[in-house]
C-alpha atoms as a PDB file:
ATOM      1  CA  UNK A   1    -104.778-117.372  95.456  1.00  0.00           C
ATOM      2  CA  UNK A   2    -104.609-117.344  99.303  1.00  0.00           C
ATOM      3  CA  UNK A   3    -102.159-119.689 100.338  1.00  0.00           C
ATOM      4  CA  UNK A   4    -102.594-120.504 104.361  1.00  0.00           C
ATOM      5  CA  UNK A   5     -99.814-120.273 106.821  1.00  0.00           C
ATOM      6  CA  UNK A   6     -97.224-123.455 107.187  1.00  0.00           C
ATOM      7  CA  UNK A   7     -97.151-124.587 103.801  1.00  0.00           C
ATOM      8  CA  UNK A   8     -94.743-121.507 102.435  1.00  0.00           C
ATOM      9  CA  UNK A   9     -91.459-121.569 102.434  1.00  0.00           C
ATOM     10  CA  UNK A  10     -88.997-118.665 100.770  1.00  0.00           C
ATOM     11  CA  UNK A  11     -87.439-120.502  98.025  1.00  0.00           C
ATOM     12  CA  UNK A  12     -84.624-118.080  96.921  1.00  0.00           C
ATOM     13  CA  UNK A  13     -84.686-114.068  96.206  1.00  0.00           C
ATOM     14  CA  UNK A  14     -85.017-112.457  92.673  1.00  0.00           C
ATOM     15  CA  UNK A  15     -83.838-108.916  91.746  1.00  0.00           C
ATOM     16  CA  UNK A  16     -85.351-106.651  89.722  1.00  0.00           C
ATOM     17  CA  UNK A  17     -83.849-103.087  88.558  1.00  0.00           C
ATOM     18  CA  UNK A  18     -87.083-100.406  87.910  1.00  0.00           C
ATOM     19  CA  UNK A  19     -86.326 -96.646  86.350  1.00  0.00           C
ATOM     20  CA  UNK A  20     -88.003 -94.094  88.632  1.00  0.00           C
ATOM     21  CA  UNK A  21     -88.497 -90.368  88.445  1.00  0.00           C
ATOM     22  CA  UNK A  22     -85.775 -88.266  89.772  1.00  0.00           C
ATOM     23  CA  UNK A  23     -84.711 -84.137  89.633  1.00  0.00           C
ATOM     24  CA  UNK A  24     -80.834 -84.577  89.676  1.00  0.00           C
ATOM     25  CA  UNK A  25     -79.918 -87.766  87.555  1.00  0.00           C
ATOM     26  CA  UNK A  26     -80.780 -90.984  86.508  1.00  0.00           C
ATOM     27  CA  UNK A  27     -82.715 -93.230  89.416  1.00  0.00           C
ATOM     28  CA  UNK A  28     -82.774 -96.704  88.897  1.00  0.00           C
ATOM     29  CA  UNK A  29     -84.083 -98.952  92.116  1.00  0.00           C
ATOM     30  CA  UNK A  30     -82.121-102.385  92.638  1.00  0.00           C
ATOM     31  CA  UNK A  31     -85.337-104.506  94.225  1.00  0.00           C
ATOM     32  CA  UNK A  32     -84.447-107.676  96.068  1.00  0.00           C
ATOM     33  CA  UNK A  33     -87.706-109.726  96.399  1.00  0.00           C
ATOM     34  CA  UNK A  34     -88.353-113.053  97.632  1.00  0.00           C
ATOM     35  CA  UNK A  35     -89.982-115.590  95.621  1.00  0.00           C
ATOM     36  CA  UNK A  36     -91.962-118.474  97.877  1.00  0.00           C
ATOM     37  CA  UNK A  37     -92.424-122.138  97.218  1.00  0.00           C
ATOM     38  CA  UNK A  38     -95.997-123.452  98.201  1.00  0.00           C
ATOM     39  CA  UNK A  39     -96.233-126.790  99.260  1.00  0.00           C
ATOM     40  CA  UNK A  40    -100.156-127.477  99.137  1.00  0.00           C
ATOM     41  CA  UNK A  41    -100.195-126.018  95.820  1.00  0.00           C
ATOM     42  CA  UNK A  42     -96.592-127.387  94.565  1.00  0.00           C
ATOM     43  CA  UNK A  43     -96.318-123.667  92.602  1.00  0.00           C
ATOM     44  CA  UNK A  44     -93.666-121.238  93.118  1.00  0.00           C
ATOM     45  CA  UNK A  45     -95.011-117.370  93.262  1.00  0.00           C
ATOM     46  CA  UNK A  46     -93.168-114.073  93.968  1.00  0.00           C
ATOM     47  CA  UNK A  47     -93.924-111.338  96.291  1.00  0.00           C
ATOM     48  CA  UNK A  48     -96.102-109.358  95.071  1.00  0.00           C
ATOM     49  CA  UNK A  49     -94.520-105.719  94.135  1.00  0.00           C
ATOM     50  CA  UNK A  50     -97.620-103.920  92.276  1.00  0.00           C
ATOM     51  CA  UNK A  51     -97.494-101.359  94.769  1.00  0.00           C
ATOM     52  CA  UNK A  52     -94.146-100.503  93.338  1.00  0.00           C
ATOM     53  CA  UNK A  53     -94.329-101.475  89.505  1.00  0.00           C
ATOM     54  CA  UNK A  54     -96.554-103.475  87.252  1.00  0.00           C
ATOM     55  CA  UNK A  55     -95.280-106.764  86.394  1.00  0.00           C
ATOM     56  CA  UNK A  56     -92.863-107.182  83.913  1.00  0.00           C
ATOM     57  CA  UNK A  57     -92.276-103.110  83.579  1.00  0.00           C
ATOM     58  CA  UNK A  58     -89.207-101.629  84.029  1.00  0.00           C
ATOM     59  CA  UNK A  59     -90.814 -98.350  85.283  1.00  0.00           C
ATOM     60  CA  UNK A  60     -92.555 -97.523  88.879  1.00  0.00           C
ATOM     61  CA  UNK A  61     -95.706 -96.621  88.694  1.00  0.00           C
ATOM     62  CA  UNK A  62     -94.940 -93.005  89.170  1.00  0.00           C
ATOM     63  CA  UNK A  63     -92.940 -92.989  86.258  1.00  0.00           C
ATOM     64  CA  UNK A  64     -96.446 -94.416  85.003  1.00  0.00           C
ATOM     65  CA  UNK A  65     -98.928 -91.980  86.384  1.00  0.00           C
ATOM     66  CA  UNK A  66     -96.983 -88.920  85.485  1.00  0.00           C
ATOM     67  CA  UNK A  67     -96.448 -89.931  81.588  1.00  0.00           C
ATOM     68  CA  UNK A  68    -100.294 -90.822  81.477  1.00  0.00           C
ATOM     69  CA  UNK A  69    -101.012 -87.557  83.546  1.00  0.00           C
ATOM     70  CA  UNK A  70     -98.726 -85.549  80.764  1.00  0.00           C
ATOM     71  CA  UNK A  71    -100.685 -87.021  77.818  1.00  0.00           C
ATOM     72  CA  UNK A  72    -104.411 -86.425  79.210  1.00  0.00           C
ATOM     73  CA  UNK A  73    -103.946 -83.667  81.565  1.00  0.00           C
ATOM     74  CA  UNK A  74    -101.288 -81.566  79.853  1.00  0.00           C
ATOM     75  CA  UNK A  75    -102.422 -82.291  76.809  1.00  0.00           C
ATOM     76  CA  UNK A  76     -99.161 -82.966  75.166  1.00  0.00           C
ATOM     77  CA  UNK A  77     -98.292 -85.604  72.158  1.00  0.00           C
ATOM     78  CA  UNK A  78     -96.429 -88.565  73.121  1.00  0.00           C
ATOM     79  CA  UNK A  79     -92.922 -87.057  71.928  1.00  0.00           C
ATOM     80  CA  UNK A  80     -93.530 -83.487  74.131  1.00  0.00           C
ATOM     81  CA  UNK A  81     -93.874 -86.178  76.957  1.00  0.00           C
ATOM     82  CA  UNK A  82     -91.141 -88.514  76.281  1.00  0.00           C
ATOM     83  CA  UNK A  83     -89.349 -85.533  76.100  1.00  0.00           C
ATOM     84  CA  UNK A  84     -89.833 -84.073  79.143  1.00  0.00           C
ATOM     85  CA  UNK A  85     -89.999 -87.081  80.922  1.00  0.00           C
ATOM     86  CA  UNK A  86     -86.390 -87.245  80.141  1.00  0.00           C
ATOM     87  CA  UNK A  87     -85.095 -83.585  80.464  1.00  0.00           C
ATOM     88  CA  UNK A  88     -86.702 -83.253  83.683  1.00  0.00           C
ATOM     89  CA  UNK A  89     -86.661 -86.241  85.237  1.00  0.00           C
ATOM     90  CA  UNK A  90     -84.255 -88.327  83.612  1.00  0.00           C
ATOM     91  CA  UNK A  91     -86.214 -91.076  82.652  1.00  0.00           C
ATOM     92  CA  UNK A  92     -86.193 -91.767  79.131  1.00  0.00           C
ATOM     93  CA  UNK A  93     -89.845 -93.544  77.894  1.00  0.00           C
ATOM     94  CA  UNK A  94     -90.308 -94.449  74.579  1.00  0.00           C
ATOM     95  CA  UNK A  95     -93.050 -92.755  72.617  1.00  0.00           C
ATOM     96  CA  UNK A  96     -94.241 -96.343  71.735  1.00  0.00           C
ATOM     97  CA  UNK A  97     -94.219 -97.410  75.583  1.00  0.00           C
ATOM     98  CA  UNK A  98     -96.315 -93.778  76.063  1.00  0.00           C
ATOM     99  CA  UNK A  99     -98.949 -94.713  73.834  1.00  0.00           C
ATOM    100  CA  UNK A 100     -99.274 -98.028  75.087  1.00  0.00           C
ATOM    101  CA  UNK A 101     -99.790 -96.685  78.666  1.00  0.00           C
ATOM    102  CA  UNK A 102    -102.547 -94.173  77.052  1.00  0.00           C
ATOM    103  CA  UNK A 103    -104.140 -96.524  75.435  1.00  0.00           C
ATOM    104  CA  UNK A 104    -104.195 -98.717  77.976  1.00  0.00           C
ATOM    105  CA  UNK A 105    -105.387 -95.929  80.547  1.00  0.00           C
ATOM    106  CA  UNK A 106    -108.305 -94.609  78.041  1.00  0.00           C
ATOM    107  CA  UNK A 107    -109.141 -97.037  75.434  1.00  0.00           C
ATOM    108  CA  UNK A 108    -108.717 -94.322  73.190  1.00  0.00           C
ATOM    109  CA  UNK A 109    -105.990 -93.253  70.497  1.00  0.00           C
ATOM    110  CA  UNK A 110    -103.246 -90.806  71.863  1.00  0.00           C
ATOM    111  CA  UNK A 111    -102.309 -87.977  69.837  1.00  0.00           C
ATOM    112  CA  UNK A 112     -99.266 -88.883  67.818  1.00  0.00           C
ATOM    113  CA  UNK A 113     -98.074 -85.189  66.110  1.00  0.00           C
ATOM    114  CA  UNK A 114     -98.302 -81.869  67.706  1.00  0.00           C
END
């Protein structure tokens, strides 16, 4: 929904802490985002951060993209990914959360055992 300008007004800030790849240790972003009160609408909304994570996730979207690229392009079960997701870049991803992401990504079963 479009909401025009005048009738928004920031209505407080939420914060929001998202695991993201890194080479050297653990990377977790602190986001401060402001959430918006419209008037014409009476509905309170957030600013949108999709660019940076998918709602509700508490991964980026890199952390995303690379797990799904490990699966389908690597060709690797969900535990070789997990795995290396968190020996080299010190994100740990459960296998579950993989094979959601897969399925999600391809409509199709992820391998499981390797």
């Amino acid at each position: 929904e479009i909401h025009s300008e005048g009738e928004l007004k920031r209505h407080s800030l939420g914060h929001r802490r998202i695991c993201d790849l890194s080479l050297s240790k653990p990377s977790v972003l602190d986001v401060t985002y402001s959430k918006h009160y419209c008037s014409k609408g009476k509905c309170f909304f957030n600013q949108n951060m999709e660019h940076l994570a998918n709602p509700g996730s508490p991964f980026t979207n890199r952390v995303t993209q690379t797990a799904i690229a490990l699966v389908m392009d690597k060709d690797m079960t969900l535990a070789g990914a997990s795995g290396v997701l968190q020996q080299k870049y010190h994100v740990h991803v459960p296998t579950t959360t993989l094979h959601d992401w897969v399925m999600a990504e391809t409509k199709a079963p992820a391998r499981v055992a390797g």
